[in-house]
Each structure stands twice: as C-alpha cells, then as structure tokens.
PDB file of N, CA and C in Angstrom:
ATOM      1  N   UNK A   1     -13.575  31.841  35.818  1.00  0.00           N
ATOM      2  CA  UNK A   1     -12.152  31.731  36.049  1.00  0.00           C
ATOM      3  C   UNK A   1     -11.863  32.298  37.433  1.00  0.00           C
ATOM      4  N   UNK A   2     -11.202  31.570  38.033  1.00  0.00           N
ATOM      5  CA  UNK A   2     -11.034  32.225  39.255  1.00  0.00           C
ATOM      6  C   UNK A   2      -8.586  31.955  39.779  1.00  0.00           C
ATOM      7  N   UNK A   3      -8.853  33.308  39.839  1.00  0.00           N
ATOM      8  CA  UNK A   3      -7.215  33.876  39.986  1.00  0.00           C
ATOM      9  C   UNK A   3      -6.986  33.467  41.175  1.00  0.00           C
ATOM     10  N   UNK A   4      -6.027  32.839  41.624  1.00  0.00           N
ATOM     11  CA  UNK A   4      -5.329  32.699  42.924  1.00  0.00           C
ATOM     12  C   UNK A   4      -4.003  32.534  42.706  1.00  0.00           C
ATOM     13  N   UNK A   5      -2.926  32.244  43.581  1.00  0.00           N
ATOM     14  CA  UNK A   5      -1.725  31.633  43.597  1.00  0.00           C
ATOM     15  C   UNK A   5      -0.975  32.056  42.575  1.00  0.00           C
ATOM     16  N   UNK A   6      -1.453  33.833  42.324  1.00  0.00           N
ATOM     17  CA  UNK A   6      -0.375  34.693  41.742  1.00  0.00           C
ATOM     18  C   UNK A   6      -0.486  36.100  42.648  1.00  0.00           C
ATOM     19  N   UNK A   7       1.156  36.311  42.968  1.00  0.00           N
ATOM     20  CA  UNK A   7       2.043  37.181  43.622  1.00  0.00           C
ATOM     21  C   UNK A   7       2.143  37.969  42.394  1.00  0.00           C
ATOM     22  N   UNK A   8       1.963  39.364  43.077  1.00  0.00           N
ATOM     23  CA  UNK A   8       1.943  40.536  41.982  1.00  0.00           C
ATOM     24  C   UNK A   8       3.545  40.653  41.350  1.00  0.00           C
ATOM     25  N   UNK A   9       3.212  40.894  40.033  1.00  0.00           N
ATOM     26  CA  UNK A   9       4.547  40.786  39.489  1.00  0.00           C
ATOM     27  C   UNK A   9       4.028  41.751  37.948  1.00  0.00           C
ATOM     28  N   UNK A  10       5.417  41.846  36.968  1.00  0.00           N
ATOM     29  CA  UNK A  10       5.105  42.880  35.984  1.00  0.00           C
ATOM     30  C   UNK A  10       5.935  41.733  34.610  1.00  0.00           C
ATOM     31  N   UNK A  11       5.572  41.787  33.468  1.00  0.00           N
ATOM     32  CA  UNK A  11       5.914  40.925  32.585  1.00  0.00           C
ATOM     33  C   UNK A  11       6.774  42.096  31.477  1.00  0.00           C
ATOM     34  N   UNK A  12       7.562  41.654  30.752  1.00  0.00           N
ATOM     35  CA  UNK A  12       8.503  41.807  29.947  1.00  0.00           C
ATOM     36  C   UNK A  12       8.226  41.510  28.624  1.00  0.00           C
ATOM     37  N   UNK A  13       7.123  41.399  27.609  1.00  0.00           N
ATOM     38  CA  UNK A  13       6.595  40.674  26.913  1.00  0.00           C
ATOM     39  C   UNK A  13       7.655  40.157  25.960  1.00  0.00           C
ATOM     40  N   UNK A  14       9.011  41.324  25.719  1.00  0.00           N
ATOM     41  CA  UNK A  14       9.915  41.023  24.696  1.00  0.00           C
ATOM     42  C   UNK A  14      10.701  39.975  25.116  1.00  0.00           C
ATOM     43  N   UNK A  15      11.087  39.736  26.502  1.00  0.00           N
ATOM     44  CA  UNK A  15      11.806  38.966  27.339  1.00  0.00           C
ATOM     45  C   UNK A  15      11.207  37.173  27.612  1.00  0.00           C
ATOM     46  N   UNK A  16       9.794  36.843  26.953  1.00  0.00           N
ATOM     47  CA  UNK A  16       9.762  35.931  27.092  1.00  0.00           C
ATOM     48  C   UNK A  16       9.751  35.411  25.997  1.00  0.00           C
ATOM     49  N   UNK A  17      10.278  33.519  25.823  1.00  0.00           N
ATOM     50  CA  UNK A  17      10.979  33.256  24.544  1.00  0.00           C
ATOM     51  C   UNK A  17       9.548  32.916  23.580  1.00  0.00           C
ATOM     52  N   UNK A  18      10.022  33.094  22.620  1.00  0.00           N
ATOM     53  CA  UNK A  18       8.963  32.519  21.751  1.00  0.00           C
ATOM     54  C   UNK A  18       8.137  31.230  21.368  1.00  0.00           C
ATOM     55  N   UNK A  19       7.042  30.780  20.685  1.00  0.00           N
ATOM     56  CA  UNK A  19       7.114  29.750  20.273  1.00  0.00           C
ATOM     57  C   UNK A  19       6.312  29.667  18.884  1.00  0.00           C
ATOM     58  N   UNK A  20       6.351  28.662  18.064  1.00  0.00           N
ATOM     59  CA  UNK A  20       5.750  29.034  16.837  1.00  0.00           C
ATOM     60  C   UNK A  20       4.851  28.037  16.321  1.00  0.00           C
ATOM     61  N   UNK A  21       3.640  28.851  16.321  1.00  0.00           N
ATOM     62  CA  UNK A  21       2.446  27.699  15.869  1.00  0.00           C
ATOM     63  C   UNK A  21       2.087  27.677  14.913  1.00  0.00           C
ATOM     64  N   UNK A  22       2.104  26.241  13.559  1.00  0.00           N
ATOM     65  CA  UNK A  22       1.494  27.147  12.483  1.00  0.00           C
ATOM     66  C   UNK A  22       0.003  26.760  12.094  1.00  0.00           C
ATOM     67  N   UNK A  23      -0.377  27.460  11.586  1.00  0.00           N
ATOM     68  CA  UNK A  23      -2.257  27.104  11.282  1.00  0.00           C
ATOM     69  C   UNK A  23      -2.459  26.382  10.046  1.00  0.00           C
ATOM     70  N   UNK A  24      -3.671  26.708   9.439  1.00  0.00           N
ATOM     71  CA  UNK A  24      -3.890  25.689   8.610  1.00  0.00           C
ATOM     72  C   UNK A  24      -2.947  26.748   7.202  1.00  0.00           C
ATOM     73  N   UNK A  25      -2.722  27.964   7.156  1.00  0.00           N
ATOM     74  CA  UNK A  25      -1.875  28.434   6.605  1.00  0.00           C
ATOM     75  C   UNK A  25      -1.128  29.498   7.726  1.00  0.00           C
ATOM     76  N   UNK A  26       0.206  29.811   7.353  1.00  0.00           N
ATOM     77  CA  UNK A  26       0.451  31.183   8.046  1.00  0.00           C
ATOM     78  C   UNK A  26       0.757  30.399   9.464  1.00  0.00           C
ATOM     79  N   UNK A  27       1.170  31.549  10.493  1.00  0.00           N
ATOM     80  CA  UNK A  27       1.788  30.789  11.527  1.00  0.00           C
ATOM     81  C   UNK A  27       1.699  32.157  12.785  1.00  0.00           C
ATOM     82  N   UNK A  28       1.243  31.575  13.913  1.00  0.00           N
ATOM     83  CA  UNK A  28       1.221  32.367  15.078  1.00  0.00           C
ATOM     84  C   UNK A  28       1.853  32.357  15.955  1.00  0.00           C
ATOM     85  N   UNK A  29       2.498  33.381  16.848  1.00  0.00           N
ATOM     86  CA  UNK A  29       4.272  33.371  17.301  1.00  0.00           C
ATOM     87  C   UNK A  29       3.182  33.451  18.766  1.00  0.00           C
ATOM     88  N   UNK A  30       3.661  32.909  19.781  1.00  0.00           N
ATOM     89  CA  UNK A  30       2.824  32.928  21.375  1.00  0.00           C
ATOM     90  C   UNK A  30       4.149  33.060  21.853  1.00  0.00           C
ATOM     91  N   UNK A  31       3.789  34.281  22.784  1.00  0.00           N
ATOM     92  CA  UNK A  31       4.899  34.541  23.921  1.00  0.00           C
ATOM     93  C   UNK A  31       3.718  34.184  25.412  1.00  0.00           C
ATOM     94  N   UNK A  32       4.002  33.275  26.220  1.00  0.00           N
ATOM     95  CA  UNK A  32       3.316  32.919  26.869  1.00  0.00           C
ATOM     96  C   UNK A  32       3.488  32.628  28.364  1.00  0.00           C
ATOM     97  N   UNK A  33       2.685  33.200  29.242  1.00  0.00           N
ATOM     98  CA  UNK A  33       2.665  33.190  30.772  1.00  0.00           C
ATOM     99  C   UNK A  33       2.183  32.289  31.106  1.00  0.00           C
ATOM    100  N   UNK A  34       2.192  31.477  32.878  1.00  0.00           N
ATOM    101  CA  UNK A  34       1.483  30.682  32.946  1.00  0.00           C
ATOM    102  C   UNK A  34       1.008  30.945  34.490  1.00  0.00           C
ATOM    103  N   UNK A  35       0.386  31.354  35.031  1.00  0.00           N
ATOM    104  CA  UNK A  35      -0.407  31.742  36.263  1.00  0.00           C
ATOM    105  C   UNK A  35      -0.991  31.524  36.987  1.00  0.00           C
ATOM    106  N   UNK A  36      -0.610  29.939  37.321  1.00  0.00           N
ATOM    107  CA  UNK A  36      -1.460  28.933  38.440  1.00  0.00           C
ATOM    108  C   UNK A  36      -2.458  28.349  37.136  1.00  0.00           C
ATOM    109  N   UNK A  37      -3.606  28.956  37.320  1.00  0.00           N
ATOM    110  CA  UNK A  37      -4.299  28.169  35.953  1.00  0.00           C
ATOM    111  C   UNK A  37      -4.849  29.045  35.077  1.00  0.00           C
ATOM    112  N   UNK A  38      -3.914  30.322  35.416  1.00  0.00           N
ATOM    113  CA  UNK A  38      -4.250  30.733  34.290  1.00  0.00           C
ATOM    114  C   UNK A  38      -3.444  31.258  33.173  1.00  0.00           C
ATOM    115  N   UNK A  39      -3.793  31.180  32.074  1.00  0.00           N
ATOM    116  CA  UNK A  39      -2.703  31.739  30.545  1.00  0.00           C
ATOM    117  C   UNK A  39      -3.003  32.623  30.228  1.00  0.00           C
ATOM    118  N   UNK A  40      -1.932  33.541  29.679  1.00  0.00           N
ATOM    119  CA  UNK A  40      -1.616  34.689  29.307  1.00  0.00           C
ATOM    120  C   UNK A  40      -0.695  34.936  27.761  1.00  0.00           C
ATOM    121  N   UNK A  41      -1.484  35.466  26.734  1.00  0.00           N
ATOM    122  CA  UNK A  41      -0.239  35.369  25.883  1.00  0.00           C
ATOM    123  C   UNK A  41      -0.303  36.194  25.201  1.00  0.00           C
ATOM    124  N   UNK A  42       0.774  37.319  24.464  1.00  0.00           N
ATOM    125  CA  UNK A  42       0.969  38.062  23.339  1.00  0.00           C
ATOM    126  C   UNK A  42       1.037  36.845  22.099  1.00  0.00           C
ATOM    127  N   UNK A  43       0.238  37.458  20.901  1.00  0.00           N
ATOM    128  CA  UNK A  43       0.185  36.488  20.115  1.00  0.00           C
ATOM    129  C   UNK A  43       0.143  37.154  18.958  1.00  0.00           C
ATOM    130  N   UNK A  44       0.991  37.126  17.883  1.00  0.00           N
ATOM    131  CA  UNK A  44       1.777  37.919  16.583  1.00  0.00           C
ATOM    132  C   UNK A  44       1.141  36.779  15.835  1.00  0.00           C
ATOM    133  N   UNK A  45       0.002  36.889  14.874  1.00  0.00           N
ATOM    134  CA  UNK A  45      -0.356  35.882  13.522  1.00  0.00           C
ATOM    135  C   UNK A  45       0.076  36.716  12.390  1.00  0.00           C
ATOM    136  N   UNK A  46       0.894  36.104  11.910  1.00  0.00           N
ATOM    137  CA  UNK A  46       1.363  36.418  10.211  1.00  0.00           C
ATOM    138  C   UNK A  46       0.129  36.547   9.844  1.00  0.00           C
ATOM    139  N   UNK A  47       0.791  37.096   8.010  1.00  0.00           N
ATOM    140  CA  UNK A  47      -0.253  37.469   7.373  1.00  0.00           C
ATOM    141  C   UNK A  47      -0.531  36.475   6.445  1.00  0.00           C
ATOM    142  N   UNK A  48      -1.897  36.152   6.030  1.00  0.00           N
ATOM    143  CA  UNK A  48      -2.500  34.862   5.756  1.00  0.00           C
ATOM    144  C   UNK A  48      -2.435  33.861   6.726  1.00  0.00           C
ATOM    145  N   UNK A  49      -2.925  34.264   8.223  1.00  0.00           N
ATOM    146  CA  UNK A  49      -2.893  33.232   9.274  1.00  0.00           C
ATOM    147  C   UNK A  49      -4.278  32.624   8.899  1.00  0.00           C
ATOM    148  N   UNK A  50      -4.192  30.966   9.548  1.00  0.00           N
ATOM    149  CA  UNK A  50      -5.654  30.275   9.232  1.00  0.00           C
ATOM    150  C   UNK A  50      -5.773  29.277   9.749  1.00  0.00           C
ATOM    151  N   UNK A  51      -6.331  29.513  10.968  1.00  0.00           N
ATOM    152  CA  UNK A  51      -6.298  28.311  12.380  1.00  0.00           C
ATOM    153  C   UNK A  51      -6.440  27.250  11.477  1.00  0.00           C
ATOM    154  N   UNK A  52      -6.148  25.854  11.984  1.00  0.00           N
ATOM    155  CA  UNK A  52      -5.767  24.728  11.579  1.00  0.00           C
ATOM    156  C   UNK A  52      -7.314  23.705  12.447  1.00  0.00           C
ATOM    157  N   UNK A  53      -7.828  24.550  13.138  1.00  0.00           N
ATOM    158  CA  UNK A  53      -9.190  23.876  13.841  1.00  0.00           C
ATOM    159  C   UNK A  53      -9.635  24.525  14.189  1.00  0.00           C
ATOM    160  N   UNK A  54     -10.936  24.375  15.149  1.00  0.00           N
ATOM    161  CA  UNK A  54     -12.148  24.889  15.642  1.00  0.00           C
ATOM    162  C   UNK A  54     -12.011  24.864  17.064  1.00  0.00           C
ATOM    163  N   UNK A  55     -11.891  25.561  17.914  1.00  0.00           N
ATOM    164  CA  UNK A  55     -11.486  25.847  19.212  1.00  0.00           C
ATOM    165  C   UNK A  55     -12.497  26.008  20.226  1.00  0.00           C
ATOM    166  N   UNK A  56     -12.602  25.600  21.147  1.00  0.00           N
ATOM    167  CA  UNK A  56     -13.657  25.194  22.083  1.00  0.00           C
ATOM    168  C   UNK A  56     -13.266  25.965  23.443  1.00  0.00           C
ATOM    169  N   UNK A  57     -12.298  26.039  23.636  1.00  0.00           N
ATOM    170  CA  UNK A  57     -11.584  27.288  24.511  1.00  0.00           C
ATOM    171  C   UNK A  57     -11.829  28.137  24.663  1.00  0.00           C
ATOM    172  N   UNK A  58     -12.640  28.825  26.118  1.00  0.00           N
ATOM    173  CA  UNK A  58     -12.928  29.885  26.322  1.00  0.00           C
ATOM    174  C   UNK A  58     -11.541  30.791  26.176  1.00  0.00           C
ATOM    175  N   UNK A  59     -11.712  32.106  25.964  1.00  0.00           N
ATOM    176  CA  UNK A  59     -10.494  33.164  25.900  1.00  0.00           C
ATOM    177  C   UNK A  59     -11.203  34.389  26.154  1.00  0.00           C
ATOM    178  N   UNK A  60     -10.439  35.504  26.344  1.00  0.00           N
ATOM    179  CA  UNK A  60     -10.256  36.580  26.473  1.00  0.00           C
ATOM    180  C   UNK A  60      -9.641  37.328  25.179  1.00  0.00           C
ATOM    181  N   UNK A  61      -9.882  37.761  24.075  1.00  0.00           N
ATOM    182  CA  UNK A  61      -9.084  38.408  23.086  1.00  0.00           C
ATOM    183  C   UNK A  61      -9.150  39.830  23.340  1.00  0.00           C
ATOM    184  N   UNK A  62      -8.209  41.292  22.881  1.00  0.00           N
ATOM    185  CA  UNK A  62      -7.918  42.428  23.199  1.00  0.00           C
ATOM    186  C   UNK A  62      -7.078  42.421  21.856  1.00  0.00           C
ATOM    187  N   UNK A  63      -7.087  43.302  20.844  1.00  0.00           N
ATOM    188  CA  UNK A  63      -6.426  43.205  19.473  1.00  0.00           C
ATOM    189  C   UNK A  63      -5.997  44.570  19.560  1.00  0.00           C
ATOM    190  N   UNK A  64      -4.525  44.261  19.663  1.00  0.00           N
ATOM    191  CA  UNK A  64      -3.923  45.634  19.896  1.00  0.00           C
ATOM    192  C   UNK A  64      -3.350  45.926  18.642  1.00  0.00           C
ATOM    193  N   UNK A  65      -3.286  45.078  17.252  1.00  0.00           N
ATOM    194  CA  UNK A  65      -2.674  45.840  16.121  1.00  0.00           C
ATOM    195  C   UNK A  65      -3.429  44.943  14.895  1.00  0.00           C
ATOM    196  N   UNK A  66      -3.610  45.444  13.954  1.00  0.00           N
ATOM    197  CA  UNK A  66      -4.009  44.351  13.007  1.00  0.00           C
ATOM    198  C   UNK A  66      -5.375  43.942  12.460  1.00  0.00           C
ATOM    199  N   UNK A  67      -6.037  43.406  12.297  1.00  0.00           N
ATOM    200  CA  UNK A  67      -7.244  42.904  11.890  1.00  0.00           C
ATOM    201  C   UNK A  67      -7.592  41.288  12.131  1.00  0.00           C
ATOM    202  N   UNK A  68      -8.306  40.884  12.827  1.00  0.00           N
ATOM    203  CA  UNK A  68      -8.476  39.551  12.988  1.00  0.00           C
ATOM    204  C   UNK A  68      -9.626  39.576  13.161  1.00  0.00           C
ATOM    205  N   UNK A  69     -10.282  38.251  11.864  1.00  0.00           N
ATOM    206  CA  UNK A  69     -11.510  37.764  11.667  1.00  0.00           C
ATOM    207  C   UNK A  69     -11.701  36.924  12.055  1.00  0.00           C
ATOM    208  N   UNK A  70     -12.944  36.503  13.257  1.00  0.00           N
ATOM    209  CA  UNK A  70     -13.120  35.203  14.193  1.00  0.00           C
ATOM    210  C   UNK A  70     -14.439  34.117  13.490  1.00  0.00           C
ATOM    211  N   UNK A  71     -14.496  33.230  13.102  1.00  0.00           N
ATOM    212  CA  UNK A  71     -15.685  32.992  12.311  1.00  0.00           C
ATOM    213  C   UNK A  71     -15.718  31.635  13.472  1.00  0.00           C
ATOM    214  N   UNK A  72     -17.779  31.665  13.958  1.00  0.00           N
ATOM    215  CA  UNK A  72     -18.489  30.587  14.510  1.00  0.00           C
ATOM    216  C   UNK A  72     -18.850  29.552  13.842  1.00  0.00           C
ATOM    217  N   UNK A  73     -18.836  28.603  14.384  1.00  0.00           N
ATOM    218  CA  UNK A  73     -19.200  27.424  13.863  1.00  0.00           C
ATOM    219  C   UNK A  73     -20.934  27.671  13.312  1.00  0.00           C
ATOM    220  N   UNK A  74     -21.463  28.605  14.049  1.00  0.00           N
ATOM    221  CA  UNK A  74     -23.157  28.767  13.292  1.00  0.00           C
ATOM    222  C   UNK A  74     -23.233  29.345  12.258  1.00  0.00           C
ATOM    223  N   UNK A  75     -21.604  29.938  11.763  1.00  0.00           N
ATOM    224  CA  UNK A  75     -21.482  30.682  10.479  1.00  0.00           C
ATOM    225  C   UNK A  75     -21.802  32.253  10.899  1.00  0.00           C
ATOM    226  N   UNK A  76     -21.676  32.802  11.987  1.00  0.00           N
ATOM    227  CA  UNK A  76     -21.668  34.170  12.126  1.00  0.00           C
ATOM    228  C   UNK A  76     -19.842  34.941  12.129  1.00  0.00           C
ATOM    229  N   UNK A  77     -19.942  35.727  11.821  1.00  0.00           N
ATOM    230  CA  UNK A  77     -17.966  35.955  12.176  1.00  0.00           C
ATOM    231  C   UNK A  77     -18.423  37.699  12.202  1.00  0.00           C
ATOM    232  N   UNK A  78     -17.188  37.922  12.950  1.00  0.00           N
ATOM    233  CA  UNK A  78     -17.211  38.837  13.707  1.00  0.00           C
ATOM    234  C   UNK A  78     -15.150  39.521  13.547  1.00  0.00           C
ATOM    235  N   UNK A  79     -15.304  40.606  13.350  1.00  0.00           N
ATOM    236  CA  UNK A  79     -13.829  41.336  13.166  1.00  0.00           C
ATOM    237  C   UNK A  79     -13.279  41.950  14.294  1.00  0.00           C
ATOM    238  N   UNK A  80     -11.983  41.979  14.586  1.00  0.00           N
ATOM    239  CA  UNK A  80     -11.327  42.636  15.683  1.00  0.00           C
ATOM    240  C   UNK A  80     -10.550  43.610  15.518  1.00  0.00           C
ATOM    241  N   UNK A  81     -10.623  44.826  15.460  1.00  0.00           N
ATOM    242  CA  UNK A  81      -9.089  46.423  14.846  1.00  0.00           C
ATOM    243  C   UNK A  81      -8.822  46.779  16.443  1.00  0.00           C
ATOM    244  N   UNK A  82      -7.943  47.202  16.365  1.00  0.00           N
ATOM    245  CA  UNK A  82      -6.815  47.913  17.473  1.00  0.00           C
ATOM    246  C   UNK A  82      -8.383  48.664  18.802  1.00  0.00           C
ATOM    247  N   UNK A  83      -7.990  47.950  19.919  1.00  0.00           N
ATOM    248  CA  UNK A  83      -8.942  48.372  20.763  1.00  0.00           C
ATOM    249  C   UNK A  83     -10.177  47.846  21.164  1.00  0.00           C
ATOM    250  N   UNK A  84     -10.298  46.722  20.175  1.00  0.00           N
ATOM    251  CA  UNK A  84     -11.965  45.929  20.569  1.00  0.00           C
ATOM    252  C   UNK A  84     -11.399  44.239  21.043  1.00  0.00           C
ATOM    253  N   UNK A  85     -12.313  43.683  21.290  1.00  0.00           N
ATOM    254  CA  UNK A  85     -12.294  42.740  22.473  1.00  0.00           C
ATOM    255  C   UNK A  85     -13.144  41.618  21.835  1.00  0.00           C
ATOM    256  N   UNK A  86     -12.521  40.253  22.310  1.00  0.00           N
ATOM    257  CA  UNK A  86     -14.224  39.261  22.427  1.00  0.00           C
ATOM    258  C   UNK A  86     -13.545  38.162  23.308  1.00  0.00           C
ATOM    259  N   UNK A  87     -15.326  37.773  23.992  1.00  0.00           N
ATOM    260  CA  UNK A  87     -14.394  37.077  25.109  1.00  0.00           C
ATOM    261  C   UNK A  87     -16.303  35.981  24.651  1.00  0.00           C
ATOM    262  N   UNK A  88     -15.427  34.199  25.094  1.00  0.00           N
ATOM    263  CA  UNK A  88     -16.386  33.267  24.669  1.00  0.00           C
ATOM    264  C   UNK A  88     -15.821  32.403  26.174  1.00  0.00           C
ATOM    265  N   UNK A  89     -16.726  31.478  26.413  1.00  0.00           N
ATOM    266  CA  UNK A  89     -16.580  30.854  27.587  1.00  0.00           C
ATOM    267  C   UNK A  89     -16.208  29.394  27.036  1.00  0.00           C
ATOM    268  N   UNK A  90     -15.449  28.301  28.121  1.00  0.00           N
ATOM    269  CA  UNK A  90     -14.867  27.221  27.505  1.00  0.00           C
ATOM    270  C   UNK A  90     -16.602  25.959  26.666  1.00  0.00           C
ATOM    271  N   UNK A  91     -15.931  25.404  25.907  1.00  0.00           N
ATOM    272  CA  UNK A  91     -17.300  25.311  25.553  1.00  0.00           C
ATOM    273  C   UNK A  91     -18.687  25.554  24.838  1.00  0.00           C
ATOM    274  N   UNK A  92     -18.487  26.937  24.661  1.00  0.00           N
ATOM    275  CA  UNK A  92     -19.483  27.456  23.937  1.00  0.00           C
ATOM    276  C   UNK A  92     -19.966  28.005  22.834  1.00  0.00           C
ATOM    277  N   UNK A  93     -18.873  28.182  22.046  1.00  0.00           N
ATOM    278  CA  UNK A  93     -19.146  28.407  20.603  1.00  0.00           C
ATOM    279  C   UNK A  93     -17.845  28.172  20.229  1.00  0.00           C
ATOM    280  N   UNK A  94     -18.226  26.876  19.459  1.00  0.00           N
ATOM    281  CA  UNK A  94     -16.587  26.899  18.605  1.00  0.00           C
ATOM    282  C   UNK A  94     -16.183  28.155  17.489  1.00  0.00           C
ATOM    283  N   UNK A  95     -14.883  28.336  17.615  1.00  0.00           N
ATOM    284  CA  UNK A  95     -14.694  29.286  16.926  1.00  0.00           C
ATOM    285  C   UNK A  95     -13.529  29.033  15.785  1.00  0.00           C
ATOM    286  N   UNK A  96     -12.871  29.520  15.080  1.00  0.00           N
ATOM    287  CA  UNK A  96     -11.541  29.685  14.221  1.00  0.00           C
ATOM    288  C   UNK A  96     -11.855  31.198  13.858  1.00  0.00           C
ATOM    289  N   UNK A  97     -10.123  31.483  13.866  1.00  0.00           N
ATOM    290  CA  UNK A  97      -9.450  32.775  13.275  1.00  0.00           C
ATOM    291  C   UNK A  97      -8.874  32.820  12.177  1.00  0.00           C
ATOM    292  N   UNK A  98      -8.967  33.957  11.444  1.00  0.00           N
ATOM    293  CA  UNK A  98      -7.586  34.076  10.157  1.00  0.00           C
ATOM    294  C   UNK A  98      -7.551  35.669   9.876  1.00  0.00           C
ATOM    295  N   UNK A  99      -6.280  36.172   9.448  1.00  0.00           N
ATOM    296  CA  UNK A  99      -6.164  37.069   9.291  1.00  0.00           C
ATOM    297  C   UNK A  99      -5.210  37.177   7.659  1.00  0.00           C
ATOM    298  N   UNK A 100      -5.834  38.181   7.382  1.00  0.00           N
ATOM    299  CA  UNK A 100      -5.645  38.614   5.862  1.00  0.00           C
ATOM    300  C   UNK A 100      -4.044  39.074   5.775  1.00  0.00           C
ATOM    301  N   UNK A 101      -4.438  40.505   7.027  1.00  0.00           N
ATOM    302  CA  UNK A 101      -3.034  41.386   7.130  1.00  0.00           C
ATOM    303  C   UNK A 101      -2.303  41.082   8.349  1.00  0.00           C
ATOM    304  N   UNK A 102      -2.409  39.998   9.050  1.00  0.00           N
ATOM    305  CA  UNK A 102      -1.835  39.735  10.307  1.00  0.00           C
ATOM    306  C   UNK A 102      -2.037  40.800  11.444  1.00  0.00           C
ATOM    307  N   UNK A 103      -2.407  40.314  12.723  1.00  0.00           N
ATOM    308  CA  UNK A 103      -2.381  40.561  13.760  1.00  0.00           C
ATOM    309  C   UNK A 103      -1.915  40.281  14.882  1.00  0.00           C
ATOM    310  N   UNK A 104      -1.950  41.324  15.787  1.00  0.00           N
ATOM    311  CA  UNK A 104      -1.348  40.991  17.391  1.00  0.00           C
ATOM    312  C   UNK A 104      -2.375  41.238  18.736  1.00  0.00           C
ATOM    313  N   UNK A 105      -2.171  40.320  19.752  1.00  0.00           N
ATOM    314  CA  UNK A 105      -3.225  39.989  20.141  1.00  0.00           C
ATOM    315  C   UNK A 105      -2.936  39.749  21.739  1.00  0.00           C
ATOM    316  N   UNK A 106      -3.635  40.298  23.013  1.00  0.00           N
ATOM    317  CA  UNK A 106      -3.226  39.939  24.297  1.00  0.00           C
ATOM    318  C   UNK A 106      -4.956  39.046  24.301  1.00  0.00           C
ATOM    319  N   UNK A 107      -4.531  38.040  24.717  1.00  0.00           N
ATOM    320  CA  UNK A 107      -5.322  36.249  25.215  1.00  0.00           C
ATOM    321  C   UNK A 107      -5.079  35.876  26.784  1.00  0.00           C
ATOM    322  N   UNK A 108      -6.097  36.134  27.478  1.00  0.00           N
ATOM    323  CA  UNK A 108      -6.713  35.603  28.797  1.00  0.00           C
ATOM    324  C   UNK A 108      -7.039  34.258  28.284  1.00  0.00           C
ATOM    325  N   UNK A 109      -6.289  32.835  28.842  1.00  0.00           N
ATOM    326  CA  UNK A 109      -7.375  32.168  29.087  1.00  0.00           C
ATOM    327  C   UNK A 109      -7.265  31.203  30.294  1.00  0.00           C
TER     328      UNK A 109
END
C-alpha cells in the first residue's frame, strides 16, 4: 500500500455518518474515510454478526472492544480481544468474520 495525496488532518469518528451493512446474520455499522486509495473505517458488528461472504481483501484489523472470530478458508480461525491485530494482503487468504458478543474494530485497507 502506498499513502500519498493525503494532507495531515485529524478525524472525528462520531462525526462521520454512518452506514449499515448486514451479514449473513447481524449487521455491521462502517463509519468510513476515504484517503486517495486508501480506506479507513471504525466498524461496530452487532451481536450475532456473520459475514455474508468470503473476502479476498487485504485489511488491516486493530479490535478495540469485543471479540471477533476470523475463520480461513483452509479452516484455520483465529480470535481478536481489545488490543490484538491481523493484517492479510489483497488476495491471499480468503477470510469471513462473526462475532458472538459483537465487536468494534479500526480497518486499514
């Protein structure tokens, strides 16, 4: 990923409007930046969230509240609590999320 053609600036996370995605159950609220080419988003998944597909999208995840379980398409899955991270490149391991007790989430991608 390479950053350019952003002027330093400071975000408002409450201040930007919402939008609402829902998964294959449950539903994920994206407050979302957009940064030349790159995205930025606070991301609130209800509880019983359950991606609706398999995502090929590299990201950046940072799980600042909550519990979120990421499961690979090779069948490995992997958990996220307040403070841990996972970051996959575009392409490379499909993934899906769901969360039991809902989580919140800052997403590089």
């Amino acid at each position: 990923m390479e950053m350019k053609n952003i002027p330093f600036g400071t975000t408002n996370w409450a201040e930007i409007v919402p939008t609402e995605h829902k998964g294959e159950t449950g539903t994920a609220i994206w407050r979302t930046q957009q940064f030349d080419t790159v995205r930025v988003r606070m991301v609130e998944y209800s509880v019983g969230y359950l991606a609706d597909h398999w995502c090929s999208k590299g990201h950046i995840l940072f799980c600042l509240e909550g519990e979120l379980h990421t499961e690979l398409a090779d069948g490995r899955k992997f958990t996220l609590t307040p403070g841990t991270s996972y970051q996959v490149a575009d392409n490379a391991e499909a993934h899906r999320s769901y969360t039991k007790t809902g989580a919140k989430l800052f997403i590089v991608d």
